[in-house]
Every structure is written in structure tokens, then in C-alpha cells.
N, C-alpha and C. Protein backbone atom coordinates (compact mmCIF):
# COMPACT_ATOMS: atom_id res chain seq x y z
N UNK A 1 -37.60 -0.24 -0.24
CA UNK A 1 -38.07 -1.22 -1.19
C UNK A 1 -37.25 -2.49 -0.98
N UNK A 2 -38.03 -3.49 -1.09
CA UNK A 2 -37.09 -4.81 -0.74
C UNK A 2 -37.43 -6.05 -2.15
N UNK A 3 -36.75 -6.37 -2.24
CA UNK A 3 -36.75 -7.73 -3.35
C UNK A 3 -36.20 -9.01 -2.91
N UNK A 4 -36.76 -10.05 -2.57
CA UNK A 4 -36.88 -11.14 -2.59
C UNK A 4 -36.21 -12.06 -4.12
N UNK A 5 -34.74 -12.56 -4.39
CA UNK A 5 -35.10 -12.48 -5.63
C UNK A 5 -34.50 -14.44 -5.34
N UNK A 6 -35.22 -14.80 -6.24
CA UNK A 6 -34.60 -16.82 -6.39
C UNK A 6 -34.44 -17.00 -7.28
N UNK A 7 -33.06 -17.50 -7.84
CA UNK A 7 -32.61 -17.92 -9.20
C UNK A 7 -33.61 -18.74 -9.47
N UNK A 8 -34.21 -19.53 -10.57
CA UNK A 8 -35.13 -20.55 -10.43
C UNK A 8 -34.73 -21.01 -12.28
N UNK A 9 -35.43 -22.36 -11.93
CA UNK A 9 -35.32 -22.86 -13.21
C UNK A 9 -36.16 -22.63 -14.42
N UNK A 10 -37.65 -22.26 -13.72
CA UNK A 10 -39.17 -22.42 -14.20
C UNK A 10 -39.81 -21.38 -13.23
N UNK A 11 -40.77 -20.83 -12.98
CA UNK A 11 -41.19 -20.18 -12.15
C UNK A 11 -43.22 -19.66 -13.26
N UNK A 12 -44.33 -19.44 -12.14
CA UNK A 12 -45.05 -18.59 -12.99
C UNK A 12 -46.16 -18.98 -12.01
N UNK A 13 -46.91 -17.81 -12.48
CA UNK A 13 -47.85 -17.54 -11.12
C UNK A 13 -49.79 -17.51 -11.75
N UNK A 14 -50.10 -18.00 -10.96
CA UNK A 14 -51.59 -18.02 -11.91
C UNK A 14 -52.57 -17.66 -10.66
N UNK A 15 -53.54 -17.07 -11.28
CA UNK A 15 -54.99 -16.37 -10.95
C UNK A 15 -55.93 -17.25 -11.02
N UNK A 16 -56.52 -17.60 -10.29
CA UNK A 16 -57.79 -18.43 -10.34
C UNK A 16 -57.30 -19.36 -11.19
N UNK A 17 -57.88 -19.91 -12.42
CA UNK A 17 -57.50 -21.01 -13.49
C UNK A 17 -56.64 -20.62 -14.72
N UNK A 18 -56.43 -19.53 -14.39
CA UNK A 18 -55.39 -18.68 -15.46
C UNK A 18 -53.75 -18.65 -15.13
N UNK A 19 -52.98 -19.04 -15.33
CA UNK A 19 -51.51 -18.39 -15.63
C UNK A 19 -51.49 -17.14 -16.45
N UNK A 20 -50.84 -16.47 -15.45
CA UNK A 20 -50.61 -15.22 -15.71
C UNK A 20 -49.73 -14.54 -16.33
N UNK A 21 -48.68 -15.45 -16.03
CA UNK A 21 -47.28 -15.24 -15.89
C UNK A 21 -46.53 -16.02 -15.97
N UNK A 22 -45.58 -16.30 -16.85
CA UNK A 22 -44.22 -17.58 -16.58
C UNK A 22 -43.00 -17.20 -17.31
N UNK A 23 -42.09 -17.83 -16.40
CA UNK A 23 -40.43 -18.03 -17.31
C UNK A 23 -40.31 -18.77 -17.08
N UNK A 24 -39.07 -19.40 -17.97
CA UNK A 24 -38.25 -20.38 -17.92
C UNK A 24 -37.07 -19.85 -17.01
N UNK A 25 -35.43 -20.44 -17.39
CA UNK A 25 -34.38 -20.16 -16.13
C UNK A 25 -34.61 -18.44 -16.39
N UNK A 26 -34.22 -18.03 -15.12
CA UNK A 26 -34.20 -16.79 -15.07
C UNK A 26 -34.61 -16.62 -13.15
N UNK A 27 -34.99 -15.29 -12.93
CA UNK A 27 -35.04 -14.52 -11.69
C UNK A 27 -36.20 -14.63 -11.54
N UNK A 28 -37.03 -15.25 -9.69
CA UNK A 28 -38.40 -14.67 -9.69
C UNK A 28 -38.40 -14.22 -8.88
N UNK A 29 -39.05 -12.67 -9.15
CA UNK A 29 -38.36 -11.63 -7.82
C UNK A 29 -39.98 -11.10 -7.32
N UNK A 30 -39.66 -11.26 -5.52
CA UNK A 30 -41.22 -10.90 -4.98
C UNK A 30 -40.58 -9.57 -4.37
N UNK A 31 -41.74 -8.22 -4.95
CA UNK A 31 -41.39 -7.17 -4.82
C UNK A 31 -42.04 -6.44 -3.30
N UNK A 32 -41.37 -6.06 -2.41
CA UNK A 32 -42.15 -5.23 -1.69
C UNK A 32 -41.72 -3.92 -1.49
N UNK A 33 -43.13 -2.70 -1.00
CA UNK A 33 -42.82 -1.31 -1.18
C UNK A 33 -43.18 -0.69 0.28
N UNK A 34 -42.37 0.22 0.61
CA UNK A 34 -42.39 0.63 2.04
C UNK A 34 -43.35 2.60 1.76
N UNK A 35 -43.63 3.09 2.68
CA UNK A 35 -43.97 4.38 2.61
C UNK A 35 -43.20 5.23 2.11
N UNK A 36 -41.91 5.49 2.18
CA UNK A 36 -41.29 6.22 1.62
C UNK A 36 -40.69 5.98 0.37
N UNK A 37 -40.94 4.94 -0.23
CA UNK A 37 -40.16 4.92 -1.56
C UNK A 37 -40.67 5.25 -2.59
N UNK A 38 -39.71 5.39 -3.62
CA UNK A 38 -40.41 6.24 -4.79
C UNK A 38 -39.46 5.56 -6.15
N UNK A 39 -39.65 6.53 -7.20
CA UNK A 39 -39.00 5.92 -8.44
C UNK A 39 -37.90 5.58 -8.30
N UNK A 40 -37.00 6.42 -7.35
CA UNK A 40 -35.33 6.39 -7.87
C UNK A 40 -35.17 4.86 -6.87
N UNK A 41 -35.99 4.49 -6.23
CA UNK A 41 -35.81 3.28 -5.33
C UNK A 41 -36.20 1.76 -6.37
N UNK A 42 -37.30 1.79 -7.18
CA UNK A 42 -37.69 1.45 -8.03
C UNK A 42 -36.74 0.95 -8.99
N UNK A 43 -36.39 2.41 -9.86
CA UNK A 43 -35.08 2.05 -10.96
C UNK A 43 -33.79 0.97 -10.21
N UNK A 44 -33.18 1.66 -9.29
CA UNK A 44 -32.39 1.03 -8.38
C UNK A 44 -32.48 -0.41 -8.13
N UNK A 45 -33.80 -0.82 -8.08
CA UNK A 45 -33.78 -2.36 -7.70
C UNK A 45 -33.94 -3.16 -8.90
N UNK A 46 -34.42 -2.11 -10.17
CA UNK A 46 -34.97 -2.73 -11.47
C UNK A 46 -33.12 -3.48 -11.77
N UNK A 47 -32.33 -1.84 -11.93
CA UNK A 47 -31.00 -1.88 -12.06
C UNK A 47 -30.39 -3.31 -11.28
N UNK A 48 -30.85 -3.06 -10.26
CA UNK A 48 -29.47 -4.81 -8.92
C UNK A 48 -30.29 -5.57 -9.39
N UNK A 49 -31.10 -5.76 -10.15
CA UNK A 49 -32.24 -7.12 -10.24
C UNK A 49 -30.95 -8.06 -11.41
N UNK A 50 -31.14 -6.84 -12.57
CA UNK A 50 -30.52 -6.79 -13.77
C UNK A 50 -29.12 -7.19 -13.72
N UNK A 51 -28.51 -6.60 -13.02
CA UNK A 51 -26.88 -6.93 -13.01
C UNK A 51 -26.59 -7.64 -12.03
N UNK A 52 -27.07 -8.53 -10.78
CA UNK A 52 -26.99 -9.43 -9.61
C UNK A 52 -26.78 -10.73 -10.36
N UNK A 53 -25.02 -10.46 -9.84
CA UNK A 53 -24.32 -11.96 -10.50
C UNK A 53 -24.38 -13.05 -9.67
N UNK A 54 -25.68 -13.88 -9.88
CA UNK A 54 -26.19 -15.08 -9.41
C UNK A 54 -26.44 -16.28 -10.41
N UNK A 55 -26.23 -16.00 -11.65
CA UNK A 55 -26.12 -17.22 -12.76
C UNK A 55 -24.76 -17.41 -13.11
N UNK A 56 -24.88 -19.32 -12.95
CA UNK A 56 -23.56 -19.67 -13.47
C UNK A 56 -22.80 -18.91 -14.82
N UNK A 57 -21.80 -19.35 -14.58
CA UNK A 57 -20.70 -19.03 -15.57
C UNK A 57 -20.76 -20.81 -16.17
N UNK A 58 -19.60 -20.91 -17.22
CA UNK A 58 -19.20 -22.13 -17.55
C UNK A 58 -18.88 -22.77 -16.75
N UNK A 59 -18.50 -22.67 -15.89
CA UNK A 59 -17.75 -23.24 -14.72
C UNK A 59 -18.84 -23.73 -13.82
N UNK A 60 -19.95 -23.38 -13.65
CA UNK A 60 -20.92 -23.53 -12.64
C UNK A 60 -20.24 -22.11 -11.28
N UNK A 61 -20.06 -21.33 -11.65
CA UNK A 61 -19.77 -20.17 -10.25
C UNK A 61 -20.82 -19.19 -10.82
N UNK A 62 -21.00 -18.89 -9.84
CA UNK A 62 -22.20 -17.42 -9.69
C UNK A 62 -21.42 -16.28 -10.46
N UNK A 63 -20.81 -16.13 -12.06
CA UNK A 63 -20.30 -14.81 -12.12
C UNK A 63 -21.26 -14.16 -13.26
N UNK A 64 -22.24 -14.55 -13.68
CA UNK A 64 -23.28 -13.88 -14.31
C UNK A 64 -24.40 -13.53 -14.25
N UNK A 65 -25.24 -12.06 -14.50
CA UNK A 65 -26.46 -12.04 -14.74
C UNK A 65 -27.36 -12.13 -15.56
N UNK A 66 -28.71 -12.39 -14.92
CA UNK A 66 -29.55 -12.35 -15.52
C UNK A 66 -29.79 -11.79 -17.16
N UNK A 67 -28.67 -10.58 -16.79
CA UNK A 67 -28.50 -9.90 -18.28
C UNK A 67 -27.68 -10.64 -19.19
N UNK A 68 -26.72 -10.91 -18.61
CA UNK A 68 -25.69 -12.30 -19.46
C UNK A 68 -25.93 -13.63 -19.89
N UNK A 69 -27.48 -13.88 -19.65
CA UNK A 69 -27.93 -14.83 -19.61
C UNK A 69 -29.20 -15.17 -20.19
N UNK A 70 -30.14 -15.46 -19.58
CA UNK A 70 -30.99 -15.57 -19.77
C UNK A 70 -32.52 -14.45 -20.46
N UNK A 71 -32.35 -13.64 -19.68
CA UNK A 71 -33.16 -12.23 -19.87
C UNK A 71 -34.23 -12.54 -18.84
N UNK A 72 -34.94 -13.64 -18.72
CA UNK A 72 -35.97 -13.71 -18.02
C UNK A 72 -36.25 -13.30 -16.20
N UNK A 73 -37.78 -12.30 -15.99
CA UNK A 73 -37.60 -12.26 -14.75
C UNK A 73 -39.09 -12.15 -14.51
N UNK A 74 -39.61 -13.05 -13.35
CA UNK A 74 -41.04 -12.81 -13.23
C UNK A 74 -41.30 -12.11 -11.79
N UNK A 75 -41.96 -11.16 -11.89
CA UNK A 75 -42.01 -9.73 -10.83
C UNK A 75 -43.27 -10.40 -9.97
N UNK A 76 -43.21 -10.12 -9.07
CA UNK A 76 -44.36 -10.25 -7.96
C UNK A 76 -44.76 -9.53 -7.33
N UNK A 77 -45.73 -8.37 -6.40
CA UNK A 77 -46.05 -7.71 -6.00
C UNK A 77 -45.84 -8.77 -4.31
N UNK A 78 -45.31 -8.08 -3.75
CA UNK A 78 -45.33 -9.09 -2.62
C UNK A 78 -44.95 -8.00 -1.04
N UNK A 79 -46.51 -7.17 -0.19
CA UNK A 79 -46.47 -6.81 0.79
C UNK A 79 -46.02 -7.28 1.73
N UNK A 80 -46.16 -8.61 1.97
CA UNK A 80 -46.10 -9.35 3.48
C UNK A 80 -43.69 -9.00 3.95
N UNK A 81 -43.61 -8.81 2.61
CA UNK A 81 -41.91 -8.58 2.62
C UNK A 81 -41.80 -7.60 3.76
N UNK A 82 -42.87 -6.72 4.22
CA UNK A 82 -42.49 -5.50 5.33
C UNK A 82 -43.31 -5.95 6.20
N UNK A 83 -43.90 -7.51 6.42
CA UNK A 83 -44.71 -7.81 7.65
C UNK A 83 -43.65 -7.91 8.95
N UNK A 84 -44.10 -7.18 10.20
CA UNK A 84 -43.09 -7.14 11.03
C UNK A 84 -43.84 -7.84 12.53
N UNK A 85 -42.65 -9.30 12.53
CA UNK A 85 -42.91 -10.18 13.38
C UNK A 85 -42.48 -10.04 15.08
N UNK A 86 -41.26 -8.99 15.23
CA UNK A 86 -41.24 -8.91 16.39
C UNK A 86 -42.03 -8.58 17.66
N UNK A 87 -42.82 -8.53 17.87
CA UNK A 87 -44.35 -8.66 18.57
C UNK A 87 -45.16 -10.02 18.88
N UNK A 88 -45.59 -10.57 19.58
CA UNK A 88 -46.85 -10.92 19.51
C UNK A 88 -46.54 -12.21 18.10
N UNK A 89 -48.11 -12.54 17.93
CA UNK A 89 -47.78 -13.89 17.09
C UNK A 89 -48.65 -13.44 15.34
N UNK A 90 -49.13 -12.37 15.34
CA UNK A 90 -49.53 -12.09 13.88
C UNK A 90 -48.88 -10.67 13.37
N UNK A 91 -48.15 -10.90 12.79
CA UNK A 91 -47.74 -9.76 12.31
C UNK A 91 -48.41 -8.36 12.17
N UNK A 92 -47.51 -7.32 12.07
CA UNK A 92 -48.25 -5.85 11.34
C UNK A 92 -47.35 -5.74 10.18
N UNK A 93 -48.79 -4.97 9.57
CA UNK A 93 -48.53 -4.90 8.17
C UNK A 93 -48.24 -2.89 8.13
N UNK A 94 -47.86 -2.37 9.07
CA UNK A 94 -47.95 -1.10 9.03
C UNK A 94 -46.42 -0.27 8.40
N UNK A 95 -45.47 -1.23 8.12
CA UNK A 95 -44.54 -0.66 7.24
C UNK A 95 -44.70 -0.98 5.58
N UNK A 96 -45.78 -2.01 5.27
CA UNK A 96 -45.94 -1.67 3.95
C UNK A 96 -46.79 -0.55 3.38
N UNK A 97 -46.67 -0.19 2.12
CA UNK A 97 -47.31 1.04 1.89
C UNK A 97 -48.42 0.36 1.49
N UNK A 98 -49.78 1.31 1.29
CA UNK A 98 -50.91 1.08 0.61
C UNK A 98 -50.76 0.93 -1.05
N UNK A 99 -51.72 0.07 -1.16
CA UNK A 99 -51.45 -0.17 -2.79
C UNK A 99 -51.72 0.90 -3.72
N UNK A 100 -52.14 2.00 -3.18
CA UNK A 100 -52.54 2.91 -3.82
C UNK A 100 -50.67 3.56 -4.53
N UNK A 101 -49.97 3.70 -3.25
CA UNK A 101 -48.72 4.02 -3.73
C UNK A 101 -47.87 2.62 -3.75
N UNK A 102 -48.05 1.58 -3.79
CA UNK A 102 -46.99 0.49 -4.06
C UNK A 102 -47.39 0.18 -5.51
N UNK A 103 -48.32 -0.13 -5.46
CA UNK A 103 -48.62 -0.56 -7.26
C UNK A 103 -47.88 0.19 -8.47
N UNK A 104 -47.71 1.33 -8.42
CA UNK A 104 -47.36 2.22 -9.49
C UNK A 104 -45.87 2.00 -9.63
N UNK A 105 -45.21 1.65 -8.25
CA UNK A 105 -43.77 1.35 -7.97
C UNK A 105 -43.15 0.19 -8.97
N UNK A 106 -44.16 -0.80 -8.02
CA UNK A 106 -44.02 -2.20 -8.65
C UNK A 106 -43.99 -2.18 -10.01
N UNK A 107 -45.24 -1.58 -11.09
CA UNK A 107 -45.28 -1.29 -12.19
C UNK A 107 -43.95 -1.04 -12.86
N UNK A 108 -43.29 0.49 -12.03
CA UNK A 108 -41.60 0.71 -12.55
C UNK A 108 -40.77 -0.19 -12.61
N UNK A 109 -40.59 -0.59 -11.70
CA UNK A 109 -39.40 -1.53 -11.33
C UNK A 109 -39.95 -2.48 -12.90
N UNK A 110 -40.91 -3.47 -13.08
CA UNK A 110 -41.11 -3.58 -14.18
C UNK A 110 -40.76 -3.10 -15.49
N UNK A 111 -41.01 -1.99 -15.73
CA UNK A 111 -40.98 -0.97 -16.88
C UNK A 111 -39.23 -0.74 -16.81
N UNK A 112 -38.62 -0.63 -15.95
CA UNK A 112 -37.35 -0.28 -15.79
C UNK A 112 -36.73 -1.14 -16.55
N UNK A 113 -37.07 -3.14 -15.73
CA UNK A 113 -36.35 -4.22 -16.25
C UNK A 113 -36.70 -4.44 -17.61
N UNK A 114 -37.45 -4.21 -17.83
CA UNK A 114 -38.10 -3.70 -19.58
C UNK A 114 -36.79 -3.38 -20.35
N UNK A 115 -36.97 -2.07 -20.03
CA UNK A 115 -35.46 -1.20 -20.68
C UNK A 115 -34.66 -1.74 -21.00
N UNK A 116 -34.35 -2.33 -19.99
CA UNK A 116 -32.67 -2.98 -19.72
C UNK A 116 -32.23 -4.07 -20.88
N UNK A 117 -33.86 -4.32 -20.90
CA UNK A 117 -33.83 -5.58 -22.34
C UNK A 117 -34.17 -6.82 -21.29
N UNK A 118 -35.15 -6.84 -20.54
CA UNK A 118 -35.68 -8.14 -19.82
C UNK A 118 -36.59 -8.78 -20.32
N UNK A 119 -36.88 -9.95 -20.74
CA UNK A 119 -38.47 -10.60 -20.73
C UNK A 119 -38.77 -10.11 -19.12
N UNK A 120 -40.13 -9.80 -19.19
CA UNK A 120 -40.66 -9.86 -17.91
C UNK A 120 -41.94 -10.24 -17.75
N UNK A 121 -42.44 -11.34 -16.73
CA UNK A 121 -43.65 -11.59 -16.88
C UNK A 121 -44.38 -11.22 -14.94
N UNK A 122 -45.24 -11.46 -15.27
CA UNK A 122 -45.58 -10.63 -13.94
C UNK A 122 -46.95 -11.48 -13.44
N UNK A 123 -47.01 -10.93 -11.97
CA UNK A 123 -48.63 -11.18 -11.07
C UNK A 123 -49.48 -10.03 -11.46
N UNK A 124 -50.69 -10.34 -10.64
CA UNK A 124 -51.87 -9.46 -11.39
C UNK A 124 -51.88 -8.69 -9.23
N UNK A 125 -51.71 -7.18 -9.53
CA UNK A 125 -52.24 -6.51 -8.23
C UNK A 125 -53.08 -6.95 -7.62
N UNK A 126 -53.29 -6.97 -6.33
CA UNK A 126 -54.29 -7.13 -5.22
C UNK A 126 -55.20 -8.22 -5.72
N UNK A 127 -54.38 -9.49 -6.25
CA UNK A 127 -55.15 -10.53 -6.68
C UNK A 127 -54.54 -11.86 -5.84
N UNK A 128 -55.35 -12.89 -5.44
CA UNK A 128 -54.96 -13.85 -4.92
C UNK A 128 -54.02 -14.86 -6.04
N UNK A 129 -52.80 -14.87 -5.63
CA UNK A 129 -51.52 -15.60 -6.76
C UNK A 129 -51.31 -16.72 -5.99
N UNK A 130 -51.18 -17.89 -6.46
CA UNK A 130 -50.69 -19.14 -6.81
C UNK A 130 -48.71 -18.86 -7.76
N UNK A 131 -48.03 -18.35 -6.45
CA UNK A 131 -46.90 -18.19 -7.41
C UNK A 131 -45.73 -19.99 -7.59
N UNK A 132 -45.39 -20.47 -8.52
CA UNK A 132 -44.71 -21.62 -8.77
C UNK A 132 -43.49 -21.80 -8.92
N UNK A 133 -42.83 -22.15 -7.97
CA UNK A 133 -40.96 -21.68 -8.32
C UNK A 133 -40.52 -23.12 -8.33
N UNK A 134 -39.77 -23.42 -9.15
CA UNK A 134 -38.14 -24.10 -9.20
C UNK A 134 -37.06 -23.64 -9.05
N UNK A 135 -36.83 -23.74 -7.94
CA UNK A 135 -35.54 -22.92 -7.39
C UNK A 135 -34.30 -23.72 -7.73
N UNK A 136 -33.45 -22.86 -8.16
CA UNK A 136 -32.47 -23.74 -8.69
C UNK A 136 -30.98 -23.27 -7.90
N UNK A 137 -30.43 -23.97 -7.33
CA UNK A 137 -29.57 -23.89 -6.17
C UNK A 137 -29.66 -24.31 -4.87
N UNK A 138 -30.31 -24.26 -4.51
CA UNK A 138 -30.95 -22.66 -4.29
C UNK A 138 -30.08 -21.76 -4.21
N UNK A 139 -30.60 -20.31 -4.96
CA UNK A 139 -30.34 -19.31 -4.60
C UNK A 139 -31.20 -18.19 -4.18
N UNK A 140 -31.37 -17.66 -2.92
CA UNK A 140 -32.43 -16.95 -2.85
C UNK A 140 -31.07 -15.86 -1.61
N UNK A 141 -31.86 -14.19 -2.38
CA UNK A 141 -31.07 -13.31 -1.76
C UNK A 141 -32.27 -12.10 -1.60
N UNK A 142 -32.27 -11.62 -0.10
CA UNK A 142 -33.03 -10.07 0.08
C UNK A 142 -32.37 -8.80 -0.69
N UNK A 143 -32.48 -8.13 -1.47
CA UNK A 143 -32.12 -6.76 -1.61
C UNK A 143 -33.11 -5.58 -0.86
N UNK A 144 -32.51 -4.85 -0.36
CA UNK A 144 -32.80 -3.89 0.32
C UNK A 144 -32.24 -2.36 -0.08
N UNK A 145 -33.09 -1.76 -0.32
CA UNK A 145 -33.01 0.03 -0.79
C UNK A 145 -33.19 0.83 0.22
């Protein structure tokens, strides 16, 4: 399972003429799911999403999270994270899983950051997203399970 995550200022993702989804400062994390992963991979990333000390402190230094902070995190379903470029000039998509088993994942990892006490706002599955970031730092970091 991999997460894409960017501190951002604003972030939110819309469907056709709809917004779907938005935060203010907080995390917008694009989720991707491989064949073998499962819940405990899920919780795990819900968990590093949650405690990944990437928000300032008083000071302006990276020593707080999302949890210390803000609460906000907008989730993305995001396959192309396991598109594999070494080949040729169009990627394969054959290390992401089918949505049949990524969706339910994605869902957790959600439901997890829930728990924890997250706002969470989210994309809509196997739907064409318009996602909107203000990245603030930038900070943008891969997690990998």
C-alpha cells in the first residue's frame, strides 16, 4: 500500500460539477493498493497518516501532526501510485490491484483515520476527480507498507 501524502493549505476534489470533498490546512493523501494488501496494511497507513510529523510547531519546524493539529485529511483513491514506468513509454498498471479489492481498503484506511479522531473528506471510487491542492511547503512524502 502506498500513500502519497502533501501537507496542503486547502485541498478538495470534485466530480463533474459537484465537490465532493474538501479541507482546509491539513493532509491530502492519494491512496494506492497493491495485490497483496489487506487491513493490517490499511490500519498501518491510516495510523503513519495520523502521527507523520509534518506540521509546524511554533517555531515553523515539522514537529507535529496532523493529530496535533489540525484533524483534517482528504483521502484519494489513487491507482496510477503502482503504475510501473520502467519499460517502454506507457506504463503497466499490473501491480495495482483491481478495484474490486482496493476499494474496500481505501474505505479502511478511511474508517481507521475516523477513529483516530480525523475530519476526513474523500473522492468518489472509479470516478473521474478533479483533485485541488495548495500545497503548503511544499511538503510532499511517499509512504510505503
Amino acid at each position: 500500500m502506498r500513500g502519497l501524502v502533501q501537507r496542503v493549505r486547502s485541498a478538495s476534489v470534485t466530480v463533474g460539477d459537484e465537490t465532493v470533498g474538501s479541507i482546509g490546512p491539513g493532509l491530502c493523501v492519494l491512496v494506492g493498493v497493491t495485490h497483496d494488501d489487506g487491513a493490517d496494511h490499511a490500519r498501518k497507513l491510516a495510523e503513519k497518516i495520523w502521527h507523520l510529523r509534518v506540521m509546524d510547531d511554533e517555531a515553523g519546524v515539522m514537529n507535529r501532526s496532523v493529530a496535533d493539529t489540525t484533524h483534517q485529511v482528504l483521502v484519494v483513491s489513487q491507482f496510477t501510485l503502482y503504475g510501473d514506468t520502467s519499460a517502454g513509454r506507457r506504463p503497466s498498471w499490473i501491480a495495482a490491484a483491481r478495484p474490486e479489492h482496493a476499494e474496500p481498503l481505501v474505505q479502511a484506511v478511511v474508517e481507521h483515520l475516523r477513529l483516530l479522531g480525523a475530519t476526513v473528506a474523500t473522492g468518489r471510487f472509479r470516478r473521474e476527480m478533479v483533485v485541488s491542492i495548495e500545497n503548503d511547503g511544499p511538503v510532499t512524502l511517499l509512504l510505503e507498507l
